[in-house]
PDB file of N, CA and C in Angstrom:
ATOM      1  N   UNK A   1     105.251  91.767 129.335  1.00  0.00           N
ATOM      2  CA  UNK A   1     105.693  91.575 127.974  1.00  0.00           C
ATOM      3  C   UNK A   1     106.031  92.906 127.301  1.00  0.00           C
ATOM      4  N   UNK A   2     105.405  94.136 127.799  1.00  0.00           N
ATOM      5  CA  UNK A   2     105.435  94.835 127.060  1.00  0.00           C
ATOM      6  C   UNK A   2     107.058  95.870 127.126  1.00  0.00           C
ATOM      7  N   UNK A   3     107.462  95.610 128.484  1.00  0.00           N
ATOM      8  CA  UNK A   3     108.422  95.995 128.775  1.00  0.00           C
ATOM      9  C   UNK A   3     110.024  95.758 128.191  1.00  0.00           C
ATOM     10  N   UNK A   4     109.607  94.312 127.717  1.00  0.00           N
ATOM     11  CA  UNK A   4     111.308  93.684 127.088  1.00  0.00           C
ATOM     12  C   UNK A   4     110.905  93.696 125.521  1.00  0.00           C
ATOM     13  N   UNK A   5     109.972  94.551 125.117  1.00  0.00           N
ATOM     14  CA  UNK A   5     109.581  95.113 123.501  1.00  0.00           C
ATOM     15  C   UNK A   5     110.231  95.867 123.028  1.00  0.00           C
ATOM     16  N   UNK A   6     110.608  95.598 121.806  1.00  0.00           N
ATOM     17  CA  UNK A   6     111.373  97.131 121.168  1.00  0.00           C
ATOM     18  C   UNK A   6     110.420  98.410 120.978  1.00  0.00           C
ATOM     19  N   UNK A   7     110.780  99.509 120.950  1.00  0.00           N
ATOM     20  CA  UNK A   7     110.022 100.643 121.228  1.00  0.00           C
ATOM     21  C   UNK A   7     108.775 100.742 119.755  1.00  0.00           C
ATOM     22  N   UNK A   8     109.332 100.544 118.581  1.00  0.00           N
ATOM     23  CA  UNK A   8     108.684 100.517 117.533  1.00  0.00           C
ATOM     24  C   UNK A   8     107.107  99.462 118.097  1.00  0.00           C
ATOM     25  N   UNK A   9     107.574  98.289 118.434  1.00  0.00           N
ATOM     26  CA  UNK A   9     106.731  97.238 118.387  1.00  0.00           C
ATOM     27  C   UNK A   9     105.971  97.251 119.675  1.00  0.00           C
ATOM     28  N   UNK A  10     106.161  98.172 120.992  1.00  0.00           N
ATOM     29  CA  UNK A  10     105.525  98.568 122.278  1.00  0.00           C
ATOM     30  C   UNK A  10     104.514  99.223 121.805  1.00  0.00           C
ATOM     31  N   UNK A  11     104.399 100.195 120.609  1.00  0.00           N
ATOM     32  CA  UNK A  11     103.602 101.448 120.745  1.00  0.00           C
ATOM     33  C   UNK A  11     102.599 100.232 119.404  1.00  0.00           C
ATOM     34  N   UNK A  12     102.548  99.284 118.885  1.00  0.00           N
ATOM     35  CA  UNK A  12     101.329  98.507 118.341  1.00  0.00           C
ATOM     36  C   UNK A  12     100.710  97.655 119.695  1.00  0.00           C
ATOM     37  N   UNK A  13     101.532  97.207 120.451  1.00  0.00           N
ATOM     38  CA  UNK A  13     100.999  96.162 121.392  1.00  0.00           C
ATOM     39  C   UNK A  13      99.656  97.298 122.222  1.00  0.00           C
ATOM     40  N   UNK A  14     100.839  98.524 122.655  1.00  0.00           N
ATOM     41  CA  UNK A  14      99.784  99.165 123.284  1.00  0.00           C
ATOM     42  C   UNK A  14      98.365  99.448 122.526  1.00  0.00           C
ATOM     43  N   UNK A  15      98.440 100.191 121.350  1.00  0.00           N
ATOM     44  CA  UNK A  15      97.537 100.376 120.516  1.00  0.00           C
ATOM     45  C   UNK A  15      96.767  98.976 120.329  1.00  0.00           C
ATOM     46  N   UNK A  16      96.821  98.075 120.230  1.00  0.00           N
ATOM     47  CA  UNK A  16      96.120  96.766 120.265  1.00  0.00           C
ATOM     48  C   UNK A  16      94.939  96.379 122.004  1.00  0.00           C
ATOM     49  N   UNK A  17      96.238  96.679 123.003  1.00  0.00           N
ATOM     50  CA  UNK A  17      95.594  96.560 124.151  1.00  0.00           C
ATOM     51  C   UNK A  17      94.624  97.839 124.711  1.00  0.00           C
ATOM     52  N   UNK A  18      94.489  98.949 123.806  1.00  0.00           N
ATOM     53  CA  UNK A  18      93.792 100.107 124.537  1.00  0.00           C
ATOM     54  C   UNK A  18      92.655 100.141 123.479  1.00  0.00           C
ATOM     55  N   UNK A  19      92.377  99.233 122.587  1.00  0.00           N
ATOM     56  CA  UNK A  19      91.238  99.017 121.703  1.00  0.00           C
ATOM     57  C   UNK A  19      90.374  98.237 122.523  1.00  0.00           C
ATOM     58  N   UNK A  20      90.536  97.636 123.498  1.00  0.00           N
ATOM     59  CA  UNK A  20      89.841  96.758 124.412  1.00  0.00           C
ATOM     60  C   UNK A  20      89.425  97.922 125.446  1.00  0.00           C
ATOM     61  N   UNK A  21      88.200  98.488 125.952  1.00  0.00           N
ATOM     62  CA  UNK A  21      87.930  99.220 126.703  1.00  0.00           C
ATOM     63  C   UNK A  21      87.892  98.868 128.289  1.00  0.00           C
ATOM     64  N   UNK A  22      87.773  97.950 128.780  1.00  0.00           N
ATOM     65  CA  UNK A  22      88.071  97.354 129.949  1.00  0.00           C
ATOM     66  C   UNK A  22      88.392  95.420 129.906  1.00  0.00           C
ATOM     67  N   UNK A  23      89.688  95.186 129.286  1.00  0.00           N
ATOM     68  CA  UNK A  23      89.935  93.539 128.532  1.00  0.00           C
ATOM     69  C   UNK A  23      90.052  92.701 129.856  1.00  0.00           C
ATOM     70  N   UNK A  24      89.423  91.855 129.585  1.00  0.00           N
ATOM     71  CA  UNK A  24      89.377  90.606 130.250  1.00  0.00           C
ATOM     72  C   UNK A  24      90.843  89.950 130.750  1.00  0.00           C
ATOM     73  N   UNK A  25      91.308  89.400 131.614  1.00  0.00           N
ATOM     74  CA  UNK A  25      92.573  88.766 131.233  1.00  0.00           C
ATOM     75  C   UNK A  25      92.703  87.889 130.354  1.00  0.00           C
ATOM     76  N   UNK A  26      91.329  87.126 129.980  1.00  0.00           N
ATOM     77  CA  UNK A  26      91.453  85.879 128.606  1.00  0.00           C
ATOM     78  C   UNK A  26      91.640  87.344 127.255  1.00  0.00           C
ATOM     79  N   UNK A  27      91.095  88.317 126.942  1.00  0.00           N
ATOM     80  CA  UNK A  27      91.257  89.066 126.343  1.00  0.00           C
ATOM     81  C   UNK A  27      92.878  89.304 126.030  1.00  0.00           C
ATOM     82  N   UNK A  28      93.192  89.839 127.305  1.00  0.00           N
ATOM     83  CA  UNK A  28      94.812  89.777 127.294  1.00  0.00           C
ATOM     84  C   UNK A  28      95.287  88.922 126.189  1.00  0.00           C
ATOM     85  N   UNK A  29      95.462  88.104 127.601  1.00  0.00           N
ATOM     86  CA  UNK A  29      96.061  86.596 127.148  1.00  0.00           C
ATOM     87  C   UNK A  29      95.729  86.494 125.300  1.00  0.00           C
ATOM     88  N   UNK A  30      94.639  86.478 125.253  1.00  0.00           N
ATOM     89  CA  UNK A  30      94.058  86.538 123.164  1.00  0.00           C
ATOM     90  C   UNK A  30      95.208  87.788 122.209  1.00  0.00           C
ATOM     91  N   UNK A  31      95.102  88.754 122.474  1.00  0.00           N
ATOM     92  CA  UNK A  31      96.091  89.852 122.446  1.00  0.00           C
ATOM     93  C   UNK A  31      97.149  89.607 122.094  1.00  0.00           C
ATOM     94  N   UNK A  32      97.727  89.032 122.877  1.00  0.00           N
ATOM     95  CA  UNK A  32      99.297  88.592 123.237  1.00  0.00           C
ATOM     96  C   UNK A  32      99.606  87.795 122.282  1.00  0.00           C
ATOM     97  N   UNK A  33      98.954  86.737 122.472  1.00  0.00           N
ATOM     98  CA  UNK A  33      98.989  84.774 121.230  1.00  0.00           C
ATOM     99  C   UNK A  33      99.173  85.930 120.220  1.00  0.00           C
ATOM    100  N   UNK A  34      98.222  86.750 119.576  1.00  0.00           N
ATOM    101  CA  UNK A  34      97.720  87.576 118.490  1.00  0.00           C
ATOM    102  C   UNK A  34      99.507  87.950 118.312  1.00  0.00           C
ATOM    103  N   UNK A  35     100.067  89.084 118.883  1.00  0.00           N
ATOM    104  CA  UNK A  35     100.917  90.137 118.803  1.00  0.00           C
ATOM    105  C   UNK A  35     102.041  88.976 118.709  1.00  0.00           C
ATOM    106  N   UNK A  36     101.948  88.187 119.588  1.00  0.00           N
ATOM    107  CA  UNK A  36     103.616  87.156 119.159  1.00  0.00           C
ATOM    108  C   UNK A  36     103.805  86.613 117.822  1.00  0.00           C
ATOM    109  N   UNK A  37     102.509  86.248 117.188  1.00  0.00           N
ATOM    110  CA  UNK A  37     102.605  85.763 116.112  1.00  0.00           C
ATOM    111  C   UNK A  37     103.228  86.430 114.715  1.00  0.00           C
ATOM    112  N   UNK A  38     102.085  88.013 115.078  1.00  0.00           N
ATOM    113  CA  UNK A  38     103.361  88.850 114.243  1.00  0.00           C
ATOM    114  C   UNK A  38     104.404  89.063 114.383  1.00  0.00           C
ATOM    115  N   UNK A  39     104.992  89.178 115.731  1.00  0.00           N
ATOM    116  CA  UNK A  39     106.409  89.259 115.938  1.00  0.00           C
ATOM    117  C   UNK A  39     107.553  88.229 115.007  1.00  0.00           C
ATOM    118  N   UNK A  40     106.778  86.966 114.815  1.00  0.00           N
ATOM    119  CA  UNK A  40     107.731  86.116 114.243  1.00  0.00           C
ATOM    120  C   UNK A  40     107.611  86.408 112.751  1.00  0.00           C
ATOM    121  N   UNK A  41     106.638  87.150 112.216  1.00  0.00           N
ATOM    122  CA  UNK A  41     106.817  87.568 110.636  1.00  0.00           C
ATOM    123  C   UNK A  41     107.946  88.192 110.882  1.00  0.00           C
ATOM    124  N   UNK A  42     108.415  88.891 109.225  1.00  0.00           N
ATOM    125  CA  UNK A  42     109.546  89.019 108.436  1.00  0.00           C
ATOM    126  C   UNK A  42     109.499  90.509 108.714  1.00  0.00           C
ATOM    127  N   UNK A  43     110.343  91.677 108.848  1.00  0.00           N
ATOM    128  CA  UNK A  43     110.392  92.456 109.062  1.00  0.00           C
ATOM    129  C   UNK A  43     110.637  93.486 107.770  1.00  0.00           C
ATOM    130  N   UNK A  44     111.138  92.984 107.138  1.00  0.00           N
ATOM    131  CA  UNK A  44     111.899  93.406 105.804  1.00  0.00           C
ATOM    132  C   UNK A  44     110.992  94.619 104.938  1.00  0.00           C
ATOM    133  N   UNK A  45     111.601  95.166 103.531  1.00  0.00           N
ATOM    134  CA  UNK A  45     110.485  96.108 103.254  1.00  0.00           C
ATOM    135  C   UNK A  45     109.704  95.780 102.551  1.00  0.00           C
ATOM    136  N   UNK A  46     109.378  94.725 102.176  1.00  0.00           N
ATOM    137  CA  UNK A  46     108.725  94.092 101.758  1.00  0.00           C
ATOM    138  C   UNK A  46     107.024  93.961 102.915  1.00  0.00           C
ATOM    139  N   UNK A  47     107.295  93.644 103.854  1.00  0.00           N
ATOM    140  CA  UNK A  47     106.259  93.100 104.514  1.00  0.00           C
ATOM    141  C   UNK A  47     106.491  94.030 105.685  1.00  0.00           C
ATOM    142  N   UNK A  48     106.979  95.385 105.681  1.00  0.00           N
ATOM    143  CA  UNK A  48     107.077  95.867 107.322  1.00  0.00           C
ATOM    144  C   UNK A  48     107.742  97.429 107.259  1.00  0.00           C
ATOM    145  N   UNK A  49     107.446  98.510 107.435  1.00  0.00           N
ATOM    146  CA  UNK A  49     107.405  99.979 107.044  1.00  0.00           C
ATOM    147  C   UNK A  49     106.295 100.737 107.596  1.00  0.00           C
ATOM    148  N   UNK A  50     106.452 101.908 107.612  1.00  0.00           N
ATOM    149  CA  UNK A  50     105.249 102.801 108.246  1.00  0.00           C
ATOM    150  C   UNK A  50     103.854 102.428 107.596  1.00  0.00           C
ATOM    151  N   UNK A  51     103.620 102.463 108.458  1.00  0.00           N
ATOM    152  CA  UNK A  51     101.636 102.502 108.374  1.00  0.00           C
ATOM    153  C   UNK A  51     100.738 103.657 108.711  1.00  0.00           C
ATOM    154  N   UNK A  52      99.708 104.043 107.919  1.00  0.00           N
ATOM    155  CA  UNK A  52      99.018 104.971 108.614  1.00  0.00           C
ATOM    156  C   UNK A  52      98.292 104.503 109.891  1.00  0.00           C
ATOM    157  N   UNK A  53      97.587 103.457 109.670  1.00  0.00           N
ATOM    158  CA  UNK A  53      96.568 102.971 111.054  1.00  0.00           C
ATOM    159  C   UNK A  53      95.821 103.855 111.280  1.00  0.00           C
ATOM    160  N   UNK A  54      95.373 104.487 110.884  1.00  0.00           N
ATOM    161  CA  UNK A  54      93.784 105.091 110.795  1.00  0.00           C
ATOM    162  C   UNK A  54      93.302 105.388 109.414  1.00  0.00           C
ATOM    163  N   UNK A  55      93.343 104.435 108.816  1.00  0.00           N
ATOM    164  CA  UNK A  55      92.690 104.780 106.894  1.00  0.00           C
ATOM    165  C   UNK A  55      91.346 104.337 107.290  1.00  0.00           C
ATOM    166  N   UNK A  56      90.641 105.508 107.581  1.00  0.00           N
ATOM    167  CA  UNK A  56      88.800 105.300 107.401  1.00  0.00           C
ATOM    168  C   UNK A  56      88.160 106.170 106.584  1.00  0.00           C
ATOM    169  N   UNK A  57      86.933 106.403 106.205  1.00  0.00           N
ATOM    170  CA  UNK A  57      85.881 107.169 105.307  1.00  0.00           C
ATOM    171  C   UNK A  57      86.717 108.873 105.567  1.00  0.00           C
ATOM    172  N   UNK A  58      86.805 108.932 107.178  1.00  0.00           N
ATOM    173  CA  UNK A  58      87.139 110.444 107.226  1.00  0.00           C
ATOM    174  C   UNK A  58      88.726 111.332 107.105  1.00  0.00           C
ATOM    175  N   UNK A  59      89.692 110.197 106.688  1.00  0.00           N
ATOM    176  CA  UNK A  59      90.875 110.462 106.574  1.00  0.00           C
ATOM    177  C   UNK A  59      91.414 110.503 105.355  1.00  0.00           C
ATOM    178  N   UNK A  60      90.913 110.206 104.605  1.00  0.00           N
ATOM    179  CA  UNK A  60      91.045 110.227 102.514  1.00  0.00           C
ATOM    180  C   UNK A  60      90.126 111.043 102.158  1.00  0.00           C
ATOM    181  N   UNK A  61      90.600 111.552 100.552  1.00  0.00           N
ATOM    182  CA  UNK A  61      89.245 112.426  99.971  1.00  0.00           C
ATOM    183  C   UNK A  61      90.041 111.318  98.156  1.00  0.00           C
ATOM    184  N   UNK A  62      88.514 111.239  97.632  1.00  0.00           N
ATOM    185  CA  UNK A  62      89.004 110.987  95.825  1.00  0.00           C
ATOM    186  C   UNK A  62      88.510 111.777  95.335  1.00  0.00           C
ATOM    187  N   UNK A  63      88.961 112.300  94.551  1.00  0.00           N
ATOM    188  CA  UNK A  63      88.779 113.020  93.420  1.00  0.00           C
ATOM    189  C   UNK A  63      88.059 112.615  92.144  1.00  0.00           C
ATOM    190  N   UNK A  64      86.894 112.638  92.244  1.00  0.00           N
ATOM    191  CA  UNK A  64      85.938 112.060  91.367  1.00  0.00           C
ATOM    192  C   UNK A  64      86.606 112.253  89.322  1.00  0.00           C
ATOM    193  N   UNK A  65      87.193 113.275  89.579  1.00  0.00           N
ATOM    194  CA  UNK A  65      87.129 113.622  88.027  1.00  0.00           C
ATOM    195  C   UNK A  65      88.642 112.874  87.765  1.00  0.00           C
ATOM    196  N   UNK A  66      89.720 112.593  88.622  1.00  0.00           N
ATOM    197  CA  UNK A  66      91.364 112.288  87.990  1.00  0.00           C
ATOM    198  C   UNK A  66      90.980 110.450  88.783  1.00  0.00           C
ATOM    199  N   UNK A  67      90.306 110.421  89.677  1.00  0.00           N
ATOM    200  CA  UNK A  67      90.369 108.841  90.328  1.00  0.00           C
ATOM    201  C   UNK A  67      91.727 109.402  91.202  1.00  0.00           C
ATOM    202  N   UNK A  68      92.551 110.569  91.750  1.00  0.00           N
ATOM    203  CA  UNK A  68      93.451 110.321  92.724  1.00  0.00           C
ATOM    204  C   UNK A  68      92.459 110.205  94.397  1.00  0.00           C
ATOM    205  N   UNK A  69      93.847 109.887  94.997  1.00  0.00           N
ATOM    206  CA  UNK A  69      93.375 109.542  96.837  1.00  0.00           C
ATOM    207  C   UNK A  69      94.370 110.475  97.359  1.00  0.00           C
ATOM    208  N   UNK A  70      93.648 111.443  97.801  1.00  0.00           N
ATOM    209  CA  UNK A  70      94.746 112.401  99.012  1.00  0.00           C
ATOM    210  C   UNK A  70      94.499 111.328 100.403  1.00  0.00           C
ATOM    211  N   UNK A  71      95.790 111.076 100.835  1.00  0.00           N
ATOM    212  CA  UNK A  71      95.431 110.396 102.627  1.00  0.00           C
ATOM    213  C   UNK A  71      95.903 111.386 103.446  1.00  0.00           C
ATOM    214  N   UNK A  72      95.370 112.084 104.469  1.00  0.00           N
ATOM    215  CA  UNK A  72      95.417 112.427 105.697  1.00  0.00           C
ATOM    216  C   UNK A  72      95.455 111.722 106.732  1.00  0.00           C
ATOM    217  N   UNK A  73      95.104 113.050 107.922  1.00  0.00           N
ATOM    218  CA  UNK A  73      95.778 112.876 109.569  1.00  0.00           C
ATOM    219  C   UNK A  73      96.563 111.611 109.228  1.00  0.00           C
ATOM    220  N   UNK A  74      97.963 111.830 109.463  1.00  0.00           N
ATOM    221  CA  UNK A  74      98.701 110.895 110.138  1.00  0.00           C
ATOM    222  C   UNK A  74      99.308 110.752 111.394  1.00  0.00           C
ATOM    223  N   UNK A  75      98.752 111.233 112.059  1.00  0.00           N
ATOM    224  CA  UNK A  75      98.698 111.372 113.813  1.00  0.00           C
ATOM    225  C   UNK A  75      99.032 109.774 114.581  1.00  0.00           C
ATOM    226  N   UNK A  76      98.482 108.784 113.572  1.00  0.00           N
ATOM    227  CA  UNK A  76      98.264 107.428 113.985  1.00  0.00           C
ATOM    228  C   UNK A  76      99.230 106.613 113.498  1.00  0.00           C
ATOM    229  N   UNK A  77     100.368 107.344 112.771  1.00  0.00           N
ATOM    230  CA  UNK A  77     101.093 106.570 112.010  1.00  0.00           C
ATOM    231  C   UNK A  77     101.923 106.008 113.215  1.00  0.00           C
ATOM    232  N   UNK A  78     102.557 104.427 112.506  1.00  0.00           N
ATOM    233  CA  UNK A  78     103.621 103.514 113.178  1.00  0.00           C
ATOM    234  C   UNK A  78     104.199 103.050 112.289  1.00  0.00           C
ATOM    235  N   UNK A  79     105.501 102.315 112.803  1.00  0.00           N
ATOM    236  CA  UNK A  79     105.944 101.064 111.854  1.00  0.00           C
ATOM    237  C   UNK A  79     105.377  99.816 112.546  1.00  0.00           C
ATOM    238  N   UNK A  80     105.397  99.253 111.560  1.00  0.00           N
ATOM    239  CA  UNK A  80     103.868  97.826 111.622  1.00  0.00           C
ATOM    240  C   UNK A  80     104.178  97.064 110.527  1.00  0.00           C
ATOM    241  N   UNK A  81     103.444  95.736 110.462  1.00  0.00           N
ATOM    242  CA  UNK A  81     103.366  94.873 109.488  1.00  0.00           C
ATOM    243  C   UNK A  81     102.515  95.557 108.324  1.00  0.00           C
ATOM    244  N   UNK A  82     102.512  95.829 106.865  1.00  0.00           N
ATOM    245  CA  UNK A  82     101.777  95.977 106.138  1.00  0.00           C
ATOM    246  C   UNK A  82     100.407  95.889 106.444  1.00  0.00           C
ATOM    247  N   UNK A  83     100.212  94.121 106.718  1.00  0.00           N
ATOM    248  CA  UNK A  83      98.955  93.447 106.661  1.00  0.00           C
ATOM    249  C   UNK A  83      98.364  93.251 108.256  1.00  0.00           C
ATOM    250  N   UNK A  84      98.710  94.203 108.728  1.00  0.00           N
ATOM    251  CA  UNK A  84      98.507  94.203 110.162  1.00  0.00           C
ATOM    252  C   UNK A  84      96.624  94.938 110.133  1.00  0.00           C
ATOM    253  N   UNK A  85      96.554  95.588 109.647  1.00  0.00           N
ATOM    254  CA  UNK A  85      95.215  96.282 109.622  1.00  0.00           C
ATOM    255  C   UNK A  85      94.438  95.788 109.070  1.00  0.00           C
ATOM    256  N   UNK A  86      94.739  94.674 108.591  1.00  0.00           N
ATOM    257  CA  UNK A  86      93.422  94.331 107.354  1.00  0.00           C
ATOM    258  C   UNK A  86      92.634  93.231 107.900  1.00  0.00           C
ATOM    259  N   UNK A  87      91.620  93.276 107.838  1.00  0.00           N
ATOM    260  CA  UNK A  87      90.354  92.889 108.713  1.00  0.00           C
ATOM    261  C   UNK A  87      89.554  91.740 107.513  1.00  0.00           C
ATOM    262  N   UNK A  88      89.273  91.214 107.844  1.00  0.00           N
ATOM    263  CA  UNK A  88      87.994  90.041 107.296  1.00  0.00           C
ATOM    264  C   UNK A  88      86.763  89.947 107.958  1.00  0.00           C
ATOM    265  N   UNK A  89      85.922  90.598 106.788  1.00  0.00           N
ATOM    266  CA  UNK A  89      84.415  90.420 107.795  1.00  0.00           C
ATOM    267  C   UNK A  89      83.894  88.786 107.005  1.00  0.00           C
ATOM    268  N   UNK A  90      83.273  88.520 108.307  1.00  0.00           N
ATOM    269  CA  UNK A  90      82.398  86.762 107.464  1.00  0.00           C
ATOM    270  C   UNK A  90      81.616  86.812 108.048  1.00  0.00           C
TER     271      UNK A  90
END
């Protein structure tokens, strides 16, 4: 699959499949269902533009006294779905 990908959308699949440290083929297979589904979202700029993909505790600083956010390392940046990173804990 990863081969008949456009180059933008190869370098999330990979990044998706190398978060798995040794994946199962049902893993795979989970992956994949996962990654096609975004594929069929909307691409537009609305819903699809660079991403950092690494916004954690150690890549921002705020500025207690103005409330601004400096973001750093962008080493991890892609183009991606907006809402591709956003996680739900339950």
């Amino acid at each position: 699959m990863l081969e008949s990908t456009p180059a933008h959308l190869r370098k999330v699949q990979e990044y998706e499949l190398q978060s798995l440290k040794e994946p199962t083929e049902d893993q795979r297979k989970a992956k994949s269902k996962h990654l096609n589904l975004f594929h069929k979202l909307p691409q537009d700029n609305e819903s699809y533009g660079l991403v950092h993909f690494d916004f954690s505790d150690g890549n921002y600083h705020v500025d207690m006294e103005t409330g601004a956010i400096t973001v750093f390392d962008f080493d991890n940046c892609m183009y991606c779905w907006y809402i591709y990173k956003v996680k739900i804990k339950c």
